[in-house]
C-alpha atoms as a PDB file:
ATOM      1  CA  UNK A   1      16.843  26.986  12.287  1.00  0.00           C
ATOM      2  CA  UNK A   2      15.642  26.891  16.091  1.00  0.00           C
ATOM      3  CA  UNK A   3      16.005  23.976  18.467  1.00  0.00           C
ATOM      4  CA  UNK A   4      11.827  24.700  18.631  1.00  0.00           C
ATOM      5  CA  UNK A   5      11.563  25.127  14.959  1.00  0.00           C
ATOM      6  CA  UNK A   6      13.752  21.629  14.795  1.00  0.00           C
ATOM      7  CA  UNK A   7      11.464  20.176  17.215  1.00  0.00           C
ATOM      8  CA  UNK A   8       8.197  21.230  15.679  1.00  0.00           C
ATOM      9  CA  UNK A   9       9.041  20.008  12.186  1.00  0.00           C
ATOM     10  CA  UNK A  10      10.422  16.505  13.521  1.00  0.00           C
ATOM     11  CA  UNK A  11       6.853  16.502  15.916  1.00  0.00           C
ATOM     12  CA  UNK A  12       4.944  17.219  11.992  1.00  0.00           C
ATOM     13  CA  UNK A  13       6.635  14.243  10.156  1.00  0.00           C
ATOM     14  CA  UNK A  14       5.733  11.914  13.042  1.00  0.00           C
ATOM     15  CA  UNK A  15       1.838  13.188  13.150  1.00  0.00           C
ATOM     16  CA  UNK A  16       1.793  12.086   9.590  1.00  0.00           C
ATOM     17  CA  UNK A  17       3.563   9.053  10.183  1.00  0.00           C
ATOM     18  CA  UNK A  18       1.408   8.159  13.074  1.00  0.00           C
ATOM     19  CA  UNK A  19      -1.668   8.785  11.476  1.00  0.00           C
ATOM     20  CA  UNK A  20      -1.160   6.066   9.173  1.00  0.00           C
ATOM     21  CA  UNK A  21       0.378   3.784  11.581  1.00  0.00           C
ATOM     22  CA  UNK A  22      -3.027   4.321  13.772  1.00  0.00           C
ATOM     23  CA  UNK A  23      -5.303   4.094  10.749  1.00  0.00           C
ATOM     24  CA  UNK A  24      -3.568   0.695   9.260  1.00  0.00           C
ATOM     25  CA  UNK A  25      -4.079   1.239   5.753  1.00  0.00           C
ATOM     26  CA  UNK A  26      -2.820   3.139   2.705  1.00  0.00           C
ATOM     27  CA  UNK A  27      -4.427   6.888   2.756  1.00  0.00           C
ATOM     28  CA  UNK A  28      -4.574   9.140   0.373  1.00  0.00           C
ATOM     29  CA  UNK A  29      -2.568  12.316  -0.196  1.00  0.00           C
ATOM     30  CA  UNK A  30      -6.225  14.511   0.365  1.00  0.00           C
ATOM     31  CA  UNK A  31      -7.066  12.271   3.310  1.00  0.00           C
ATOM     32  CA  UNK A  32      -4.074  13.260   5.206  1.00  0.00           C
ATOM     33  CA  UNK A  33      -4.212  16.380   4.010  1.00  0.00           C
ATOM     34  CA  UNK A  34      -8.303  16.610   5.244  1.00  0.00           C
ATOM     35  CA  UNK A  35      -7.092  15.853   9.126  1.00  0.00           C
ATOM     36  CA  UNK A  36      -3.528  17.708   8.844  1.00  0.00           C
ATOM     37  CA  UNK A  37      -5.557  21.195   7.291  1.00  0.00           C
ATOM     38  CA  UNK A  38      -8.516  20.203   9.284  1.00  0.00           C
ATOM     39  CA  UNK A  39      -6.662  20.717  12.674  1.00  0.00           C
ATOM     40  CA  UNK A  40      -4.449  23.544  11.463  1.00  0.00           C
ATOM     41  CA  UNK A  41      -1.084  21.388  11.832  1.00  0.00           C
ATOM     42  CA  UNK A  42       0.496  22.776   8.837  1.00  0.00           C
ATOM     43  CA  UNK A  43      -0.450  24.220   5.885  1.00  0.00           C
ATOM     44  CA  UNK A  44      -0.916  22.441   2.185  1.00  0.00           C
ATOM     45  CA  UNK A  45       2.658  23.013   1.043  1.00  0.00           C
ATOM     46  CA  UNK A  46       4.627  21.872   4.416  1.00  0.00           C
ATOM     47  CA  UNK A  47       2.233  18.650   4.235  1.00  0.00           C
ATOM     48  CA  UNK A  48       4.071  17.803   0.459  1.00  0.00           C
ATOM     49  CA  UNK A  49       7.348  18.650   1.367  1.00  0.00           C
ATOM     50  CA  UNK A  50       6.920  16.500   4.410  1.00  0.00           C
ATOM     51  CA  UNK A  51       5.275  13.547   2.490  1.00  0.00           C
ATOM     52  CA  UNK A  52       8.281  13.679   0.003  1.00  0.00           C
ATOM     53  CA  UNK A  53      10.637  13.848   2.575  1.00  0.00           C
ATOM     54  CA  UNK A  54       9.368  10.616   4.350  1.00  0.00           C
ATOM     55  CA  UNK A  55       9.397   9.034   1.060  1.00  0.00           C
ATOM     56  CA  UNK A  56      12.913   9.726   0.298  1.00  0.00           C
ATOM     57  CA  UNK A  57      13.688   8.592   3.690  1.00  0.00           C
ATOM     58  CA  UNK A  58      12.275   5.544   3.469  1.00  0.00           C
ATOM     59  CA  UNK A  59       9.725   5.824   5.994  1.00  0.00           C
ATOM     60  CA  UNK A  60       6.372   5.912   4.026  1.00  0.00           C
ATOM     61  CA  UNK A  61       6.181   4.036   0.630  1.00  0.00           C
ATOM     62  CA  UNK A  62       4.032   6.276  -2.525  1.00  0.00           C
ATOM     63  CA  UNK A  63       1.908   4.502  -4.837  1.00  0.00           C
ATOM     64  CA  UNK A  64      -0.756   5.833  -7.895  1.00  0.00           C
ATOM     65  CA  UNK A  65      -4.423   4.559  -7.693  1.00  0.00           C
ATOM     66  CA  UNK A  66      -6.864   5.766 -10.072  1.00  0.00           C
ATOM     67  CA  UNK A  67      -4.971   9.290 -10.608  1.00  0.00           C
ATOM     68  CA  UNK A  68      -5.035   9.599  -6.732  1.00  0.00           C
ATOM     69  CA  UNK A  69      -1.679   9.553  -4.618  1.00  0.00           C
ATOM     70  CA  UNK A  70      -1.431   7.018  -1.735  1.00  0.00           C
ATOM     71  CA  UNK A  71       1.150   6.315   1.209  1.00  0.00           C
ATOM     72  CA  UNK A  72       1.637   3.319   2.889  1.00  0.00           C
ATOM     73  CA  UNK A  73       3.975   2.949   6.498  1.00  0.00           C
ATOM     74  CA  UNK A  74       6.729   1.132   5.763  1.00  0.00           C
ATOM     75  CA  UNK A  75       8.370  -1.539   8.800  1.00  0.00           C
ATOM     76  CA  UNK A  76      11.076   1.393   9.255  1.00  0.00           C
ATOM     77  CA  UNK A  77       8.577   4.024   9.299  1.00  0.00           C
ATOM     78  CA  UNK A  78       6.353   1.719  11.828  1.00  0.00           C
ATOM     79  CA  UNK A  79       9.622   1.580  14.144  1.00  0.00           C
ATOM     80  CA  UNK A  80      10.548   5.265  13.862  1.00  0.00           C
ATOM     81  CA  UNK A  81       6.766   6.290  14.907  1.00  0.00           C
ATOM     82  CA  UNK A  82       7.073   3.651  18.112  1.00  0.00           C
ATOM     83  CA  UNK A  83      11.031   4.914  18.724  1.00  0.00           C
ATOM     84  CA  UNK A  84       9.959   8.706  18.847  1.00  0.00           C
ATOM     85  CA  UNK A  85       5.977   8.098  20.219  1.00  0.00           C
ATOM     86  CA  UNK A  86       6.684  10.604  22.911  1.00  0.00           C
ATOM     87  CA  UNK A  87       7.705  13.489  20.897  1.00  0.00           C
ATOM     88  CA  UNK A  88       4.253  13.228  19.531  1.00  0.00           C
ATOM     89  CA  UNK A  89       1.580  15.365  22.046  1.00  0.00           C
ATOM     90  CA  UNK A  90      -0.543  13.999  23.700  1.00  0.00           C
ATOM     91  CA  UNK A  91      -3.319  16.088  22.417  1.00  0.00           C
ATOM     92  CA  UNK A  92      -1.815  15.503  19.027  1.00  0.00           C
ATOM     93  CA  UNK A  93      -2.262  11.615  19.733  1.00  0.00           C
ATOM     94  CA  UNK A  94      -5.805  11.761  21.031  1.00  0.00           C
ATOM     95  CA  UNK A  95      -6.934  13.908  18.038  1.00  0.00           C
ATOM     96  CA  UNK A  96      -5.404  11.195  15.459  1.00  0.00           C
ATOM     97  CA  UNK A  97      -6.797   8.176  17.888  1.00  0.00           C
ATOM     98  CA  UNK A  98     -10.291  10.440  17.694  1.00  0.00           C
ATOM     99  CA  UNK A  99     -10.342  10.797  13.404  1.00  0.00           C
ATOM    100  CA  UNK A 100      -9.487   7.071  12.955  1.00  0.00           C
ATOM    101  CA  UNK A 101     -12.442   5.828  15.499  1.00  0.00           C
ATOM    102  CA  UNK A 102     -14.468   8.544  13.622  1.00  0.00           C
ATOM    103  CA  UNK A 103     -13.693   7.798   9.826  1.00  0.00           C
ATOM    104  CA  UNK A 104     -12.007   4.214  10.077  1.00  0.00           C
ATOM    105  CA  UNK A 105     -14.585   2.229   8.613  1.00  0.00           C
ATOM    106  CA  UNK A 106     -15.710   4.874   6.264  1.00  0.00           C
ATOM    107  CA  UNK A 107     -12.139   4.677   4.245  1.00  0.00           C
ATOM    108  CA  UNK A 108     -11.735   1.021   4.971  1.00  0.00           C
ATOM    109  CA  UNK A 109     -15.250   0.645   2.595  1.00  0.00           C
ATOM    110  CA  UNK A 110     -13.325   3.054   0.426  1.00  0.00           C
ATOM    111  CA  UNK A 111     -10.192   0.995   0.105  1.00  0.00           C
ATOM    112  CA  UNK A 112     -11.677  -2.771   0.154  1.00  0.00           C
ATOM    113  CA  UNK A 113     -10.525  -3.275  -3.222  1.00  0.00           C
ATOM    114  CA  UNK A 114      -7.239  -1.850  -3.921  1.00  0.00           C
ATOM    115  CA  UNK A 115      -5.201  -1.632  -7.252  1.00  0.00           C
ATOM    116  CA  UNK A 116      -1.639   0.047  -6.846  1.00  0.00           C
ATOM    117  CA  UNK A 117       0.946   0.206  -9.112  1.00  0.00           C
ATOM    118  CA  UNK A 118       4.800   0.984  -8.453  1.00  0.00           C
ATOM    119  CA  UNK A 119       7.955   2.121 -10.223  1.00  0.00           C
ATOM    120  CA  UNK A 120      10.472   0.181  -9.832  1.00  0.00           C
ATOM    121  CA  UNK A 121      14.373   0.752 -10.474  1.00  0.00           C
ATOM    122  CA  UNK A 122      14.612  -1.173 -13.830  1.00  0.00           C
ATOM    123  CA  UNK A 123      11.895   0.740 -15.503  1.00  0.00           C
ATOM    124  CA  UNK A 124       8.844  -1.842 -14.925  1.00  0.00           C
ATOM    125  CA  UNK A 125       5.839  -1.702 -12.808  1.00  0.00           C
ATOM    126  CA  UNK A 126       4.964  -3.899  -9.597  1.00  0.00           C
ATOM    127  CA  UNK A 127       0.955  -4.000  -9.545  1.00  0.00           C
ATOM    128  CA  UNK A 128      -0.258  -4.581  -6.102  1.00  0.00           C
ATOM    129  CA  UNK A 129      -3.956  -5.812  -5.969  1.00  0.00           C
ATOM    130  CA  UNK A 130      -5.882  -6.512  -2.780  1.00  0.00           C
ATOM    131  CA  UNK A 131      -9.079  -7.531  -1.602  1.00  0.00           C
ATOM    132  CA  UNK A 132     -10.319  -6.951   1.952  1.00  0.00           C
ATOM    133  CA  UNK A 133     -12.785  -7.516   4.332  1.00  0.00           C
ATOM    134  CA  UNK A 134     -14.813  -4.549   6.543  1.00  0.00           C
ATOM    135  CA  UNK A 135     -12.342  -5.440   9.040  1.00  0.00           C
ATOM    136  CA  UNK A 136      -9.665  -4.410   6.859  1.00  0.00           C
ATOM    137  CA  UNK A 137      -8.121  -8.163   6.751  1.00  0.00           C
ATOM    138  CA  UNK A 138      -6.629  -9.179   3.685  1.00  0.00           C
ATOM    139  CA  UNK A 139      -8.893 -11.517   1.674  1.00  0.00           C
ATOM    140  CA  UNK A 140      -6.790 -11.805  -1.370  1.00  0.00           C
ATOM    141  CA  UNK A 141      -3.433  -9.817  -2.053  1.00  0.00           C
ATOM    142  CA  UNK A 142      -1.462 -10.625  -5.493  1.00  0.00           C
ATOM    143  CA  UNK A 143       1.867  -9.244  -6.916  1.00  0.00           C
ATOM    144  CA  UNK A 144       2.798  -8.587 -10.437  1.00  0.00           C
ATOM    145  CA  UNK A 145       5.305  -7.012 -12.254  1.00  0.00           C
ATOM    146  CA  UNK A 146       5.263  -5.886 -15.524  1.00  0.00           C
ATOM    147  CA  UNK A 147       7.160  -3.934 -18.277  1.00  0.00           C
ATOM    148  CA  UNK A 148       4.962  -0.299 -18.933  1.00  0.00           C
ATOM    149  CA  UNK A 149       2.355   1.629 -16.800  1.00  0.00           C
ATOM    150  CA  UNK A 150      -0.066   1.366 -20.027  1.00  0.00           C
ATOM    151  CA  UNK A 151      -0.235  -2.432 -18.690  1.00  0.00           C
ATOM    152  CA  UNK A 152      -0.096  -1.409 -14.765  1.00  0.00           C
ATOM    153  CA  UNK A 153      -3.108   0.537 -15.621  1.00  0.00           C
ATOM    154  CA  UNK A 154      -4.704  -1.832 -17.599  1.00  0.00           C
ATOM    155  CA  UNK A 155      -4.370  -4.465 -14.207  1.00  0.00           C
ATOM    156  CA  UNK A 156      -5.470  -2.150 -11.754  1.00  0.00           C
ATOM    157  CA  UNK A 157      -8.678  -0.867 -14.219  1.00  0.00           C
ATOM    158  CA  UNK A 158      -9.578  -4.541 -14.479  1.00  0.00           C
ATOM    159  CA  UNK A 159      -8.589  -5.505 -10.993  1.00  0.00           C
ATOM    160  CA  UNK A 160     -11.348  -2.852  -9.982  1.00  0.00           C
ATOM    161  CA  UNK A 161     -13.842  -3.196 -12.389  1.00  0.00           C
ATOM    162  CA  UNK A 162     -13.878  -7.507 -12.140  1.00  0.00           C
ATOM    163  CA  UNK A 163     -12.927  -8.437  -8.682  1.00  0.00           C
ATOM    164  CA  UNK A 164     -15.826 -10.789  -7.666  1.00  0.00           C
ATOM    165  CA  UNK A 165     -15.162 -12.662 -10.719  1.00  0.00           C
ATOM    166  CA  UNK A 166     -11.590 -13.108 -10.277  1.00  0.00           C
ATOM    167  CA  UNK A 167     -11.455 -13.607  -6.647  1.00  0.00           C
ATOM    168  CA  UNK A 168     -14.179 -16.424  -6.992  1.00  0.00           C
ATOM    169  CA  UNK A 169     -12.145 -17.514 -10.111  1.00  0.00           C
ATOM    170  CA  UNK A 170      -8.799 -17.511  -8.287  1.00  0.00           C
ATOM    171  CA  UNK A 171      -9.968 -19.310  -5.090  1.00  0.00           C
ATOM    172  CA  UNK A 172     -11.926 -21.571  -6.720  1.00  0.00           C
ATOM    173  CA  UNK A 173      -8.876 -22.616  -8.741  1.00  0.00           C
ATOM    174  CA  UNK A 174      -6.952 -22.701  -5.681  1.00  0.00           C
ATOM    175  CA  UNK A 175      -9.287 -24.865  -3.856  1.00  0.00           C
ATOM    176  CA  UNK A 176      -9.860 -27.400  -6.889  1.00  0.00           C
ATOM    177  CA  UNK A 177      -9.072 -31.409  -6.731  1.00  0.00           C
ATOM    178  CA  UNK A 178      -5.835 -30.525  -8.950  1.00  0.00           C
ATOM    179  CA  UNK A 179      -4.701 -34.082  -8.323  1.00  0.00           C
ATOM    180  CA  UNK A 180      -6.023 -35.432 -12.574  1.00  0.00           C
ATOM    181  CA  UNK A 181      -4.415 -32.586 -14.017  1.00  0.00           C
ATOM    182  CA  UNK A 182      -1.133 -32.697 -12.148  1.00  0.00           C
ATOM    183  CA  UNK A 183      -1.041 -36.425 -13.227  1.00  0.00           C
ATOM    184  CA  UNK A 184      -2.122 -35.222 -16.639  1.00  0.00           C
ATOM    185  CA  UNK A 185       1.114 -32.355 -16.853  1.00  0.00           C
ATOM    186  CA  UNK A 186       3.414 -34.918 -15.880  1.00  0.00           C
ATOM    187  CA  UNK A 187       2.745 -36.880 -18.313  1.00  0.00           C
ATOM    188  CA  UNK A 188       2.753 -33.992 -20.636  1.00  0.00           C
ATOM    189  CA  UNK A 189       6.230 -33.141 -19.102  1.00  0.00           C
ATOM    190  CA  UNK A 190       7.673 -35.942 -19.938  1.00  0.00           C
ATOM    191  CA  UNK A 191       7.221 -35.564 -23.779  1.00  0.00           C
ATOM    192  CA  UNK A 192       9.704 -33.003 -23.735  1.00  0.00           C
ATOM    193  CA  UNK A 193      13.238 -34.010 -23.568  1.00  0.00           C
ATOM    194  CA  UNK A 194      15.619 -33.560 -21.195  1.00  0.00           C
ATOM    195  CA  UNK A 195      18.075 -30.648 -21.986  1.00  0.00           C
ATOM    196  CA  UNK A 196      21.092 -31.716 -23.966  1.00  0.00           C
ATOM    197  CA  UNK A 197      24.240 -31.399 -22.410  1.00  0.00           C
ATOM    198  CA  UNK A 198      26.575 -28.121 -23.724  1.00  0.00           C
ATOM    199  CA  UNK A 199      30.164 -29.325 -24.664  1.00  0.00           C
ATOM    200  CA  UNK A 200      32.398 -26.146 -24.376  1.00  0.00           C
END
C-alpha cells in the first residue's frame, strides 16, 4: 500500500471519528453513511469496514436500537480525533462543522429518548436508557444489565413506548420525603437476624 493510500485511509477513519465527536451524540450507521456517500468520501463498503475497524480498535463503541445500528465516540476515540485533528482537511472539517449546524437539532429530536442495549463478555445485556433535552443534555440516563436480549428488548420497547411515565415516576420517587419509610425499613430490618457465625 502507498504512503498516500496510507494517508488517505488514516484521513477516512478520522472524518468518521470526527463527525461524531462534532455532532456529540450516538449516530446511526445510515446517518454517517448519508454525509460520508453524500460528499463522495468513500463508498458504502469502505464506510463498514472502517466502522468495524474503529470498533475493534476501541475507538467508537456499537450499540442496537430498534433494529438500527448506532456508534458512540469513546474517551480514546475523543483523544485520537484531537491527537491527529490536523491530518483531517480543512475542507473536510468545515464540511462536517457545516452538516452538524445544518442537521444537529433535527437528530437530537430524533435521539431524545434513547434505548440501547449491549453485549457484554459474559453473555448478558447492559441496557442503556436516556432521556434528553433539545439541547441534547442528559435529563435522565439509567444502566441495567440483564441476562438475554429477549429482556434487553423488552426494556428498550418499554423505555420508548412509556418514558413520561417513568421519568415522572422515577423523579418523583427520587424527590419524595423518604424520611417515614426509611424509619419504617429499619425497623423492618431489624426483624431479621443477624447472620450466624460459620464454624469451619
Amino acid at each position: 500500500m502507498s504512503e498516500d493510500s496510507i494517508r488517505q485511509l488514516a484521513e477516512n477513519k478520522l472524518i468518521i471519528l470526527h463527525l461524531l465527536q462534532k455532532m456529540g451524540i450516538a449516530l446511526s450507521n445510515s446517518e454517517i453513511c448519508q454525509f460520508l456517500l453524500a460528499k463522495n468520501y468513500m463508498d458504502y463498503f469502505s464506510v463498514q469496514q472502517y466502522l468495524a475497524e474503529l470498533v475493534d480498535a476501541g475507538w467508537l463503541e456499537k450499540s442496537w436500537e430498534q433494529n438500527n445500528t448506532r456508534y458512540t465516540l469513546t474517551d480514546e476515540g475523543d483523544e485520537i480525533v484531537n491527537y491527529f485533528i490536523n491530518h483531517i482537511s480543512e475542507h473536510a472539517r468545515n464540511e462536517i462543522n457545516t452538516y452538524v449546524q445544518e442537521n444537529n437539532k433535527r437528530i437530537r429530536a430524533q435521539y431524545a429518548v434513547t434505548a440501547n442495549y449491549f453485549p457484554e463478555i459474559n453473555d448478558d445485556f447492559l441496557v442503556k436508557c436516556g432521556l434528553n433535552d433539545d439541547e441534547g443534555n442528559i435529563l435522565m440516563e439509567i444502566s441495567v444489565s440483564v441476562v438475554s436480549k429477549a429482556q434487553a428488548l423488552a426494556i428498550c420497547r418499554n423505555w420508548r413506548k412509556n418514558v413520561s411515565h417513568l421519568y415522572g415516576s422515577i423523579l418523583t420517587s427520587l424527590l419524595k420525603d423518604t424520611e417515614a419509610e426509611c424509619e419504617t425499613f429499619k425497623a423492618k430490618a431489624q426483624n431479621f437476624p443477624p447472620p450466624e457465625d460459620i464454624e469451619d
